[in-house]
Protein backbone atom coordinates (compact mmCIF):
# COMPACT_ATOMS: atom_id res chain seq x y z
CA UNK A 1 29.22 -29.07 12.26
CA UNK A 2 26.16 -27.43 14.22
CA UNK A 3 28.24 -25.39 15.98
CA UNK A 4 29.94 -23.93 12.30
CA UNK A 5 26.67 -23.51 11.12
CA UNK A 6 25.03 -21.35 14.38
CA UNK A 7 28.48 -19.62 14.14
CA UNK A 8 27.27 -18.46 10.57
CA UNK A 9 24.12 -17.77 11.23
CA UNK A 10 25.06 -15.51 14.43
CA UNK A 11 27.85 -13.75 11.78
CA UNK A 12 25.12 -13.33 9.20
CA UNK A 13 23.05 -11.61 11.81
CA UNK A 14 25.66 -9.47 13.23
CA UNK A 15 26.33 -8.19 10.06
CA UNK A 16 22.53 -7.23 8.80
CA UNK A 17 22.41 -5.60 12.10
CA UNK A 18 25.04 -3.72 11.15
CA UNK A 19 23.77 -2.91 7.62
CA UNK A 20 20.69 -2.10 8.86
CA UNK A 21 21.94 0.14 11.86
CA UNK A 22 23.70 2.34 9.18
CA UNK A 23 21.16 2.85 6.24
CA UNK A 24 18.53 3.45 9.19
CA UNK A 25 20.03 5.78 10.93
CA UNK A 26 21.24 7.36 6.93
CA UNK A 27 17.78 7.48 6.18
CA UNK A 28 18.43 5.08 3.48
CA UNK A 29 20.79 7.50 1.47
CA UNK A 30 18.04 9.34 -0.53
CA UNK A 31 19.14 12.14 0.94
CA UNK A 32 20.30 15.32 -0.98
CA UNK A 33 23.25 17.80 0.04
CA UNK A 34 21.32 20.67 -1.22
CA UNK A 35 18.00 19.89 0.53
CA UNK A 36 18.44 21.79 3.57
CA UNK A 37 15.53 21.63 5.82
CA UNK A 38 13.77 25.00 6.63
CA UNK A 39 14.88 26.63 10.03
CA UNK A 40 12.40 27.77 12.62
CA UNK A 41 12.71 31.61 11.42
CA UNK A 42 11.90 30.61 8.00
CA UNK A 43 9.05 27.79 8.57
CA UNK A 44 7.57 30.97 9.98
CA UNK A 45 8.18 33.37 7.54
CA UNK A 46 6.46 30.80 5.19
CA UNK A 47 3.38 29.88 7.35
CA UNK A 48 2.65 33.88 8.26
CA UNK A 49 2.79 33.23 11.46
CA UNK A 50 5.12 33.21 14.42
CA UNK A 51 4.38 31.82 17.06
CA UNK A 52 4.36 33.65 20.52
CA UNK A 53 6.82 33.59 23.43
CA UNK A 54 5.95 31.18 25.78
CA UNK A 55 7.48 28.51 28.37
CA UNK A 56 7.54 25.43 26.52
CA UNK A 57 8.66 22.75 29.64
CA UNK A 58 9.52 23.67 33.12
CA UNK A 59 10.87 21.16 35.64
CA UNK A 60 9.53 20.60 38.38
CA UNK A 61 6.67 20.06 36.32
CA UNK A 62 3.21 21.50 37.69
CA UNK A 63 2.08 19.35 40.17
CA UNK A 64 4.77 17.35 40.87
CA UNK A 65 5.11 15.51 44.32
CA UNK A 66 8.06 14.24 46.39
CA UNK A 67 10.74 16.89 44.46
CA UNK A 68 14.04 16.91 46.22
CA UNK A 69 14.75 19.99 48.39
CA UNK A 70 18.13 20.81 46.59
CA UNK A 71 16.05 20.49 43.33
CA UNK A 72 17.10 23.71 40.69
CA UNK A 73 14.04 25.04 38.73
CA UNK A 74 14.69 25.03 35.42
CA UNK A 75 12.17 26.73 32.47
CA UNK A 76 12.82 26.52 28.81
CA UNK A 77 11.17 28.82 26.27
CA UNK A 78 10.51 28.50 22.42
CA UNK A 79 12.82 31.55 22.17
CA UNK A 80 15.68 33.00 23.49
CA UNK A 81 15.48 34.90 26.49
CA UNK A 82 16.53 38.69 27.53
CA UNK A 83 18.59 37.94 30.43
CA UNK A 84 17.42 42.36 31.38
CA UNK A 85 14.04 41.17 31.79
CA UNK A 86 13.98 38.39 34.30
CA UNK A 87 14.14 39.68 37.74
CA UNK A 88 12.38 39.08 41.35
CA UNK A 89 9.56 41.19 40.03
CA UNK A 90 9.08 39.33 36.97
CA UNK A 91 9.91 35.94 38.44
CA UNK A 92 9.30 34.31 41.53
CA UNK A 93 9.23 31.74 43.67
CA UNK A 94 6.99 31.88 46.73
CA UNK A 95 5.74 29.17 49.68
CA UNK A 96 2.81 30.88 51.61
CA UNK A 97 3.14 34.15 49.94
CA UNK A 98 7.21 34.62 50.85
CA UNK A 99 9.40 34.81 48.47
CA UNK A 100 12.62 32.44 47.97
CA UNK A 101 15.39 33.76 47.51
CA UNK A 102 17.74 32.29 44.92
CA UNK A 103 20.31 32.78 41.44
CA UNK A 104 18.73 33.00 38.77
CA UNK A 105 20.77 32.29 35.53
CA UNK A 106 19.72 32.80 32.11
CA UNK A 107 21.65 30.77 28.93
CA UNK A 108 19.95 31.22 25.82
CA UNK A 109 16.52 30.21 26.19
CA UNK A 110 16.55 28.42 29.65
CA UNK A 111 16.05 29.90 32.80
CA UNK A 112 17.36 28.15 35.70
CA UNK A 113 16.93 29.23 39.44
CA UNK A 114 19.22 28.31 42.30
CA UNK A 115 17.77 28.41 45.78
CA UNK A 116 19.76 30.33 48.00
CA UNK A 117 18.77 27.90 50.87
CA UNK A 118 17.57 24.21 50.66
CA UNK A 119 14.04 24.06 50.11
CA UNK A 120 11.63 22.95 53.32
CA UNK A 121 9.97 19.69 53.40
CA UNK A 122 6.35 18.85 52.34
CA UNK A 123 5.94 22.60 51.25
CA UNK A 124 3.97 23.55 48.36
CA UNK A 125 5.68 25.89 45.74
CA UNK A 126 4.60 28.39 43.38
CA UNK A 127 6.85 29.55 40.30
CA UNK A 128 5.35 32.22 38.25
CA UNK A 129 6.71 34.44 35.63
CA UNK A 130 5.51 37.32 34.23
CA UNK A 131 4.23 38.99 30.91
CA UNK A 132 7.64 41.10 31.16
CA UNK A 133 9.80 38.51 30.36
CA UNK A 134 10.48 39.15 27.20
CA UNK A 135 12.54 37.12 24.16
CA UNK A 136 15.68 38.98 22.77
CA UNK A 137 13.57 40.46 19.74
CA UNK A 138 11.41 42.52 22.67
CA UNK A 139 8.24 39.95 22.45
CA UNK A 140 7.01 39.79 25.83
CA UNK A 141 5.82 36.54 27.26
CA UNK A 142 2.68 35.49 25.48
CA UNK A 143 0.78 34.42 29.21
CA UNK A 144 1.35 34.65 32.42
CA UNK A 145 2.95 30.92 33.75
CA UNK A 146 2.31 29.68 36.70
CA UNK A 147 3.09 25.91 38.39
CA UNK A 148 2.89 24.66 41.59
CA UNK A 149 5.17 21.78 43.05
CA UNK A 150 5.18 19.80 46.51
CA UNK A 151 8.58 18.93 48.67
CA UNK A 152 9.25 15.42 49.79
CA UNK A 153 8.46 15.02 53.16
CA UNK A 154 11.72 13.35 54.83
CA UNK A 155 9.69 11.82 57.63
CA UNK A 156 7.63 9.54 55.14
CA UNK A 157 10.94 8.64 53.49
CA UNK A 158 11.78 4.32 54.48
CA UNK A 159 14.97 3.73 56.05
């Protein structure tokens, strides 16, 4: 008899999980098919102002430590980028002044650059783009951006 009535109980649970699971994630089914929430364009039209190109997240992020040496760089921006306007003289990314070489690829609004050659240990690395970046409606980037990371160093690593 105990075991019918924890079987019921765990059955009765299982299924207001499940009723709960789907009118939560619904939002409850207030919800309108007309009520169409406001895309970024038009939030901005609305508010009267845009806001300005700009790097939103980059990984590594500044100041990181230990980052793998076959570690891509990737930087996403509130827009979409003009894949014209990145270049090595618009963005680079130096240890001690030199340059690294690398492919850099552009999809929509994330740039992503490849190393050409594994990154060296326990160096310090700059990224830094510049104002002529620019978004696919001409807006250049709002500020300069600049981050620093650090290499693991592989003789610290434990066996």
């Amino acid at each position: 008899m105990r075991r019918m009535n924890a079987f019921r109980k765990t059955r009765g649970f299982s299924l207001f999980l499940i009723i709960l699971f789907f009118f939560g994630c619904s939002g409850g089914g207030d919800e309108r098919e007309d009520s169409d929430p406001l895309s970024r364009e038009e939030a901005d039209d609305q508010s009267g102002e845009e806001s300005a190109f700009s790097v939103v997240w980059a990984s590594p992020s500044n100041g990181s430590l230990g980052v793998r040496s076959d570690t891509p760089i990737d930087i996403t921006f509130n827009n979409e980028i003009d894949p014209c306007t990145v270049n090595e003289n618009t963005f680079m990314v130096t240890v001690d002044r030199t340059s690294i070489q690398g492919e850099i690829c552009v999809r929509e609004n994330i740039l992503t650059f490849y190393p050409l050659f594994l990154l060296s240990n326990s160096e310090t690395y700059t990224i830094r783009i510049l104002t002529g970046v620019k978004d696919l409606e001409g807006n250049p980037l709002a500020l300069e951006f600049t981050a620093t990371f650090t290499t693991e160093d592989i003789d610290r690593m434990p066996l």
